[in-house]
N, C-alpha and C. Protein backbone atom coordinates (compact mmCIF):
# COMPACT_ATOMS: atom_id res chain seq x y z
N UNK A 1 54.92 3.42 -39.74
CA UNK A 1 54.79 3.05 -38.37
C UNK A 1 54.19 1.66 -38.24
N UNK A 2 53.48 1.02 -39.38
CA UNK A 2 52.89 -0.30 -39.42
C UNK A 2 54.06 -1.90 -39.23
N UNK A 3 55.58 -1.12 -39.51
CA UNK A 3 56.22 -2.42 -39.50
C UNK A 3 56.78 -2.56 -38.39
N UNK A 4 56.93 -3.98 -37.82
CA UNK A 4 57.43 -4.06 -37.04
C UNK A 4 59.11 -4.73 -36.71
N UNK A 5 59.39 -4.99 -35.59
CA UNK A 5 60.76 -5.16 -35.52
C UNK A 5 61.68 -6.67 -35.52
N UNK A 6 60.79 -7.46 -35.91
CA UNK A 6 60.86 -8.73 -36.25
C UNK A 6 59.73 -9.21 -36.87
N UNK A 7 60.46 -10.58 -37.02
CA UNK A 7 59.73 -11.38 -38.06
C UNK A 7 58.62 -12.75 -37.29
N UNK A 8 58.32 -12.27 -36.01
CA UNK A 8 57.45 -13.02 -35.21
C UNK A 8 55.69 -13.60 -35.12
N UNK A 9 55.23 -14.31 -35.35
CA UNK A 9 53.97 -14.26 -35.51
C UNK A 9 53.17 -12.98 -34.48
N UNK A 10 52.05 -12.95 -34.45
CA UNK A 10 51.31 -11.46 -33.57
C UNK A 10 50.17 -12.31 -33.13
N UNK A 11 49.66 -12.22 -31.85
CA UNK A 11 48.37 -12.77 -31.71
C UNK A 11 47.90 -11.46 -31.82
N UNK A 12 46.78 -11.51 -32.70
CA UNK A 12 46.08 -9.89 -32.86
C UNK A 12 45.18 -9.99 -31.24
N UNK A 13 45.39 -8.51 -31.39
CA UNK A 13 44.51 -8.13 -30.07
C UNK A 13 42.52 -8.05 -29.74
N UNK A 14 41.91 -8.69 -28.84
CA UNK A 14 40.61 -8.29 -29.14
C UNK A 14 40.57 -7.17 -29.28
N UNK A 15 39.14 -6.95 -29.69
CA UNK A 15 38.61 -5.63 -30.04
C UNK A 15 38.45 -4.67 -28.40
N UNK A 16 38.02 -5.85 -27.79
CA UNK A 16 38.09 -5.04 -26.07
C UNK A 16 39.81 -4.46 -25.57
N UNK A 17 40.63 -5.80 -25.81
CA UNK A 17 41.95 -4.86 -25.48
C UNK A 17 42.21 -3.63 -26.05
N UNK A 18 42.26 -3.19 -27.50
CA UNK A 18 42.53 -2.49 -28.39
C UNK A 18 41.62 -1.41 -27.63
N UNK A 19 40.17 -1.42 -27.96
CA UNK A 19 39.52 -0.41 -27.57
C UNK A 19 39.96 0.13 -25.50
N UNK A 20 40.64 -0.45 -24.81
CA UNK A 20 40.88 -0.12 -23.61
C UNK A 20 42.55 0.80 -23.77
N UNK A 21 43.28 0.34 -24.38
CA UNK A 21 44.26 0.94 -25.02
C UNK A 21 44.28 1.90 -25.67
N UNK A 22 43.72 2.19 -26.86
CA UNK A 22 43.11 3.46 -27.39
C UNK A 22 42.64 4.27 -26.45
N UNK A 23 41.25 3.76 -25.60
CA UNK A 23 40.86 5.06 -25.09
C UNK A 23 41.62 5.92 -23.82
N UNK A 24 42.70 4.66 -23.60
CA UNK A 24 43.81 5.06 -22.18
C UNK A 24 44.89 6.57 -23.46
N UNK A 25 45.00 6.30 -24.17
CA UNK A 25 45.84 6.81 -25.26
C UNK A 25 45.25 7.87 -25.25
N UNK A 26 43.38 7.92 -25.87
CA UNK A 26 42.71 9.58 -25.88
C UNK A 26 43.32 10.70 -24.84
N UNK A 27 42.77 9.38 -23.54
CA UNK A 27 42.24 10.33 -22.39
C UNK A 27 44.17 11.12 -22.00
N UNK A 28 45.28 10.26 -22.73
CA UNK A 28 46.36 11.24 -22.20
C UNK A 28 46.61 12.24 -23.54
N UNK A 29 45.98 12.06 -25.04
CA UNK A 29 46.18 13.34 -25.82
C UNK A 29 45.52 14.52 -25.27
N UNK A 30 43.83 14.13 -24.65
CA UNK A 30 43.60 15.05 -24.25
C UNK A 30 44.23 15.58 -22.73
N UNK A 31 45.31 14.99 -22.13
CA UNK A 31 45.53 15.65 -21.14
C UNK A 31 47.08 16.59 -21.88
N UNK A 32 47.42 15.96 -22.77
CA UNK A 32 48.59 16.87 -23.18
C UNK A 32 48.38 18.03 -23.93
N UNK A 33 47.15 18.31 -24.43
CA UNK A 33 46.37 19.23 -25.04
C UNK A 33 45.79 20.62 -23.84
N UNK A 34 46.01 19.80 -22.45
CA UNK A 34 45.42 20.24 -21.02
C UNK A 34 46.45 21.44 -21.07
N UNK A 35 47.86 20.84 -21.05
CA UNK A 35 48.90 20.97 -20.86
C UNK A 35 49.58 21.90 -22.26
N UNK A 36 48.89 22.23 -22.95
CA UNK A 36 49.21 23.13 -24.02
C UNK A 36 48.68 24.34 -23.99
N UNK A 37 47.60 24.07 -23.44
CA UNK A 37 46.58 25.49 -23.09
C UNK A 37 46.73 25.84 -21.79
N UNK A 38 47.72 25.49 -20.86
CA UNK A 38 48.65 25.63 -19.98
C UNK A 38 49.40 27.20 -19.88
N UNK A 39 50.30 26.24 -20.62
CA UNK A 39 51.16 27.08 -21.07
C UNK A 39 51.32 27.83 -21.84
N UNK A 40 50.03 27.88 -23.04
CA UNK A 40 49.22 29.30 -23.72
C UNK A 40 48.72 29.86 -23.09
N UNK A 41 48.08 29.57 -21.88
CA UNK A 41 47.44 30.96 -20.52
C UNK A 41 48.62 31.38 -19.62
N UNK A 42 49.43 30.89 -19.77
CA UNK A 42 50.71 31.49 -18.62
C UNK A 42 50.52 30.92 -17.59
N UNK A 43 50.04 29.76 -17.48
CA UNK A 43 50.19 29.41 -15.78
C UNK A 43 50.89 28.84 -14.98
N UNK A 44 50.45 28.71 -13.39
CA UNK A 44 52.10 28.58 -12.59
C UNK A 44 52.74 26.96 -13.48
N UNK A 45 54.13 27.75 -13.19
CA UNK A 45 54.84 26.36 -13.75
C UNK A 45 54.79 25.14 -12.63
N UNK A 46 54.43 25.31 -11.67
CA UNK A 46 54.43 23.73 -10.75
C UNK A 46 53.72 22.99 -11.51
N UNK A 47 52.25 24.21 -11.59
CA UNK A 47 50.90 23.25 -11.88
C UNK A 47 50.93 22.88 -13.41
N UNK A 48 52.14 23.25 -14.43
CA UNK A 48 52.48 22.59 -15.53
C UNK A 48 52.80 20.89 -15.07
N UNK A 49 54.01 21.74 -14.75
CA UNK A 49 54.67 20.29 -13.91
C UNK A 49 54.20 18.98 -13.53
N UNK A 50 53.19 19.30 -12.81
CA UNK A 50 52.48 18.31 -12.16
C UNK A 50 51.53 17.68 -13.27
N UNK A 51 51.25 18.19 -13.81
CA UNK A 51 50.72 17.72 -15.06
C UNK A 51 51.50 17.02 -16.07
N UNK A 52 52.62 16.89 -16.34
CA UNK A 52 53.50 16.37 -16.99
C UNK A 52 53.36 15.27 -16.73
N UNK A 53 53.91 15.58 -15.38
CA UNK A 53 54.14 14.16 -14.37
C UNK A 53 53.59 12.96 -14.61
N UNK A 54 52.03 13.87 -14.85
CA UNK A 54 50.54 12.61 -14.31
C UNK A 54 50.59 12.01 -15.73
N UNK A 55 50.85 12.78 -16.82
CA UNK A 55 50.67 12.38 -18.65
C UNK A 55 51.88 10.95 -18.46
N UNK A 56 53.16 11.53 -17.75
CA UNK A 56 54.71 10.43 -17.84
C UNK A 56 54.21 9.21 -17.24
N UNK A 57 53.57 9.58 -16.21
CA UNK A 57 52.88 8.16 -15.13
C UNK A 57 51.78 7.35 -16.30
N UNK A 58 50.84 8.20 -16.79
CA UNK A 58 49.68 7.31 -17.22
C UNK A 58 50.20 7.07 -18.59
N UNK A 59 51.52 7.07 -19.36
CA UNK A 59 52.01 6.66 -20.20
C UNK A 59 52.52 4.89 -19.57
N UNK A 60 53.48 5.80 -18.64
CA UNK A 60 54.25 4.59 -18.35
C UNK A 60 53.20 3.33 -17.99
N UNK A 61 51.98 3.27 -17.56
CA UNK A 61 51.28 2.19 -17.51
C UNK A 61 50.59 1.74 -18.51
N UNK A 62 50.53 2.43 -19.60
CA UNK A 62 50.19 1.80 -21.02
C UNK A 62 51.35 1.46 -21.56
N UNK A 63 52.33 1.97 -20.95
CA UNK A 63 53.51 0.40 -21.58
C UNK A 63 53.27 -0.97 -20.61
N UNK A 64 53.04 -0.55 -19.47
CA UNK A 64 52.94 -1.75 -18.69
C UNK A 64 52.03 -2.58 -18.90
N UNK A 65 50.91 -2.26 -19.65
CA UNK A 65 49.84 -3.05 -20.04
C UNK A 65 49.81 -3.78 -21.05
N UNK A 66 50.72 -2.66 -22.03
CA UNK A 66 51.09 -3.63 -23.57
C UNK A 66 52.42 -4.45 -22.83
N UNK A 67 52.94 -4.23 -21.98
CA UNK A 67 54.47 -5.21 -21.71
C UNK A 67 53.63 -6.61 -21.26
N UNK A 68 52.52 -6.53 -20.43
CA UNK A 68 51.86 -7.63 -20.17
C UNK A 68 51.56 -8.37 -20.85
N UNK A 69 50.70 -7.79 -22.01
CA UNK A 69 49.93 -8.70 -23.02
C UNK A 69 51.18 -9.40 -23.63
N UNK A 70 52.46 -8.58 -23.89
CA UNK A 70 53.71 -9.05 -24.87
C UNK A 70 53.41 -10.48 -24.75
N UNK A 71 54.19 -10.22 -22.96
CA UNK A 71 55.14 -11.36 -22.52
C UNK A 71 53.82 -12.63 -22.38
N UNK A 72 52.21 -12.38 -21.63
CA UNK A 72 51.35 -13.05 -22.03
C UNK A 72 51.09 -14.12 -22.92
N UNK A 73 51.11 -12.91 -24.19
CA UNK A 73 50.70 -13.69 -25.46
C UNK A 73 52.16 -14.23 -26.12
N UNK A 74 53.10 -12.82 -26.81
CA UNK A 74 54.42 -13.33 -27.76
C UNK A 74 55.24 -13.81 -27.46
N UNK A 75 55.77 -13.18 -26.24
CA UNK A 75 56.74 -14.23 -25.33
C UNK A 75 56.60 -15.96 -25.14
N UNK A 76 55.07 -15.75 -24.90
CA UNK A 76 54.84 -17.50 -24.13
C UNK A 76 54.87 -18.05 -25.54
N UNK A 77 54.23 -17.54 -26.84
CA UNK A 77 54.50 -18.48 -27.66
C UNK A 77 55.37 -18.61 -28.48
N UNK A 78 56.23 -17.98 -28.38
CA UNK A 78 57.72 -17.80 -29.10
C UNK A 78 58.20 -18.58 -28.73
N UNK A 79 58.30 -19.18 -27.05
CA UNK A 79 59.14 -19.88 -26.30
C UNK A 79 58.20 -21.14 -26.26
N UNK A 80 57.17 -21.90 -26.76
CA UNK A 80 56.41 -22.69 -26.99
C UNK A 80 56.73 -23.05 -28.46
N UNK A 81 57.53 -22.24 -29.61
CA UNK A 81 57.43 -21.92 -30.93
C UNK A 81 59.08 -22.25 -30.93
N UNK A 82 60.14 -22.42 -29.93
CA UNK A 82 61.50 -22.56 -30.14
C UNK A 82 62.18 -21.13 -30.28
N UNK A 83 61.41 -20.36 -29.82
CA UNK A 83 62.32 -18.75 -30.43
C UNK A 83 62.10 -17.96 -29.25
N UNK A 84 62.49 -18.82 -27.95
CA UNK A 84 62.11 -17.48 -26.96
C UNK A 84 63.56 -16.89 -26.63
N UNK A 85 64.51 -17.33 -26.84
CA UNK A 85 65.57 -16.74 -26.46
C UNK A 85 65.55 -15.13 -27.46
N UNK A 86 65.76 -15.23 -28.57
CA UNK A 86 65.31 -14.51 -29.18
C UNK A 86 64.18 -13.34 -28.96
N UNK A 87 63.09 -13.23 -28.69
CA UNK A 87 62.07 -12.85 -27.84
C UNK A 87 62.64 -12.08 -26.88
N UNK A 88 63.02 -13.15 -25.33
CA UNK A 88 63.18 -12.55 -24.67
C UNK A 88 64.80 -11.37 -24.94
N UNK A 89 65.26 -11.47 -25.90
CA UNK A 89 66.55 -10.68 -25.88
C UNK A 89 66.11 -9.36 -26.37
N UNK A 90 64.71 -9.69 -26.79
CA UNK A 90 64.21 -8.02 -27.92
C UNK A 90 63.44 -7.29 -26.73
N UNK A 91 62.86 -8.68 -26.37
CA UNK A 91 61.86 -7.61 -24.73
C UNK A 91 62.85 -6.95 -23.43
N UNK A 92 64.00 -7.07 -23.48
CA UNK A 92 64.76 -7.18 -22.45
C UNK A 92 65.37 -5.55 -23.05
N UNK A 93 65.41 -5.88 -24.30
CA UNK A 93 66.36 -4.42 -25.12
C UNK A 93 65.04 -3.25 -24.98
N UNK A 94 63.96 -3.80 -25.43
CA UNK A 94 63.08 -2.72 -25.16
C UNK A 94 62.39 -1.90 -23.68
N UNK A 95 63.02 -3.16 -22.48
CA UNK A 95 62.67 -2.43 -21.58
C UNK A 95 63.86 -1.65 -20.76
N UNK A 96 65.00 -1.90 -21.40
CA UNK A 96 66.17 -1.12 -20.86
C UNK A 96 65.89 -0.09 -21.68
N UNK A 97 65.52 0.92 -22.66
CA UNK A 97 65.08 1.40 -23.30
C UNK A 97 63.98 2.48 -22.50
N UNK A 98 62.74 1.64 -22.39
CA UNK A 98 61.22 1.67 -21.51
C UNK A 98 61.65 2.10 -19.97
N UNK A 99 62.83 2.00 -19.53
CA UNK A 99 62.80 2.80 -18.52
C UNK A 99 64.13 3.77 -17.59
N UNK A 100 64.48 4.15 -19.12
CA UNK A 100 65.60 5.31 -19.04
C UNK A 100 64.91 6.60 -19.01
């Protein structure tokens, strides 16, 4: 899971981004864990549901947060670096992807 999908430089992330990311990441294992013991007690399926929902939502904004930093950091310097076409053709594939 360490490699990635090109051959692009990385601005590594602070330790504050990383650690805000991670703990957005905990707080939805432990809600999918919510959502396991759910549905090991038998309960109503809405209130599964709705719970899904909230895990799909607070996913989808930890892509939106890493899509920020991307285009922020790799994007701007790819295209500062001569390689944004490139760039932008991988970010463009990953968000047709990111929101099917």
């Amino acid at each position: 899971m360490g490699e990635s999908l090109h051959e692009h430089t990385v601005t590594p992330r602070t330790k504050e981004e990383k650690d805000k990311v991670i703990n957005r990441l905990k707080r939805i294992e432990g809600q999918v864990r919510g959502i396991q013991s759910m549905v090991d007690e038998d309960r109503y399926c809405v209130d599964i549901l709705v719970q899904i929902s909230a895990v799909q939502s607070a996913l989808k904004n930890v892509g939106f947060a890493v899509t920020e930093r991307h285009i922020k950091h790799c994007v701007t310097d790819a295209i500062q670096n001569g390689e944004g076409d490139e760039t932008i053709d991988e970010l463009m594939s990953v968000l047709k992807q990111f929101s099917k």
